[in-house]
Protein backbone atom coordinates (compact mmCIF):
# COMPACT_ATOMS: atom_id res chain seq x y z
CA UNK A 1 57.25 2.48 -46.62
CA UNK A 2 53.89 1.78 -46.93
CA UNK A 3 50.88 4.62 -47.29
CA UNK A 4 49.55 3.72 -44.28
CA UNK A 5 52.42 4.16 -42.57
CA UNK A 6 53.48 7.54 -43.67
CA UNK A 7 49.38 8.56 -43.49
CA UNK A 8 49.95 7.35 -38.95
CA UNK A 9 53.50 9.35 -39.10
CA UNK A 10 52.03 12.31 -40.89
CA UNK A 11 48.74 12.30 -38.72
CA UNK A 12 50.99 11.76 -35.73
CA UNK A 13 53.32 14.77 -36.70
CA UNK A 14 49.50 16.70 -36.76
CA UNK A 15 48.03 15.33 -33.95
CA UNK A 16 50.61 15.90 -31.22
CA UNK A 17 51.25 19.52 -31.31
CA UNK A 18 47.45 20.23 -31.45
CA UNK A 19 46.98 17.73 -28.23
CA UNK A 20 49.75 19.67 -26.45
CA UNK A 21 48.47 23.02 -27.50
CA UNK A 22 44.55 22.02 -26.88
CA UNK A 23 46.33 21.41 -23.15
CA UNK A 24 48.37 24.70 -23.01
CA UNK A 25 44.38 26.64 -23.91
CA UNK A 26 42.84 24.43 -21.33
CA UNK A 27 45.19 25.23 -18.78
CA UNK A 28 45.46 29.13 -19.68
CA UNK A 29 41.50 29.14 -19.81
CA UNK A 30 41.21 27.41 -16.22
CA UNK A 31 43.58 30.33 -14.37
CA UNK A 32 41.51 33.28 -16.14
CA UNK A 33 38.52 31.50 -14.41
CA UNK A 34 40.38 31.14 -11.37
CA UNK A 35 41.39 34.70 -11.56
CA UNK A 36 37.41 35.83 -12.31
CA UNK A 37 36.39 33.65 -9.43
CA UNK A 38 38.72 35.24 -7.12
CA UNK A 39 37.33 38.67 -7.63
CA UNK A 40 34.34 37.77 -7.82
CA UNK A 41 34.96 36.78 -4.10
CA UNK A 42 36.53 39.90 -3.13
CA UNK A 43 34.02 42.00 -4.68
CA UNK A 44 31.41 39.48 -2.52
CA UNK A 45 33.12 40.16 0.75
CA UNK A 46 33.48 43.65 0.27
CA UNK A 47 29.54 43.85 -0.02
CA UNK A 48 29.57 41.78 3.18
CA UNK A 49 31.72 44.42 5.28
CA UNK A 50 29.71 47.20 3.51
CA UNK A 51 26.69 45.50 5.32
CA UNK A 52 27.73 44.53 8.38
CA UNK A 53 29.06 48.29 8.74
CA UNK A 54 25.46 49.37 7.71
CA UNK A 55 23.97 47.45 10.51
CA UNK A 56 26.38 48.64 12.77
CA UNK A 57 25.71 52.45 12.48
CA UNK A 58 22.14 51.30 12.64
CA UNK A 59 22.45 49.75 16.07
CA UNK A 60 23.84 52.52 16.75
CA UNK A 61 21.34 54.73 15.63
CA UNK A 62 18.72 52.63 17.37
CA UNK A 63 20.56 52.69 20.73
CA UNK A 64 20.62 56.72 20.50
CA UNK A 65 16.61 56.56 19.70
CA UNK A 66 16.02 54.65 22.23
CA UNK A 67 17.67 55.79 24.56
CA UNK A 68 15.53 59.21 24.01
CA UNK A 69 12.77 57.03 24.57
CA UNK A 70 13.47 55.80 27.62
CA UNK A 71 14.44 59.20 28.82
CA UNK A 72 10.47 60.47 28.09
């Protein structure tokens, strides 16, 4: 065999794992992201109910004021 051709089998023998394993981190890396995302949306919507609820007992509030208003 010639050196070039056990220099492509030995950098082919190299190559491949790291290829499948540079795949495997990508992969892994995307579903952590995924998973951050994710929470980062429930943490979002959770501050969206905590608000709405705010404005609720301050309709609320408002309709008792002015109600005593209207009563003057």
């Amino acid at each position: 065999m010639e050196i070039t051709g056990i220099i492509a089998i030995i950098s082919t023998l190299v190559a491949a794992p790291a290829i499948v394993f540079s795949f495997i981190y990508k992969v892994a890396k995307n579903k952590q992201e995924l998973k951050r995302l994710q929470y980062q949306k429930e943490i979002l919507e959770l501050e969206i109910n905590k608000q709405n609820n705010q404005i609720k007992l301050l309709e609320e509030e408002n309709k008792k004021y002015d109600k005593i208003i209207n009563q003057q």
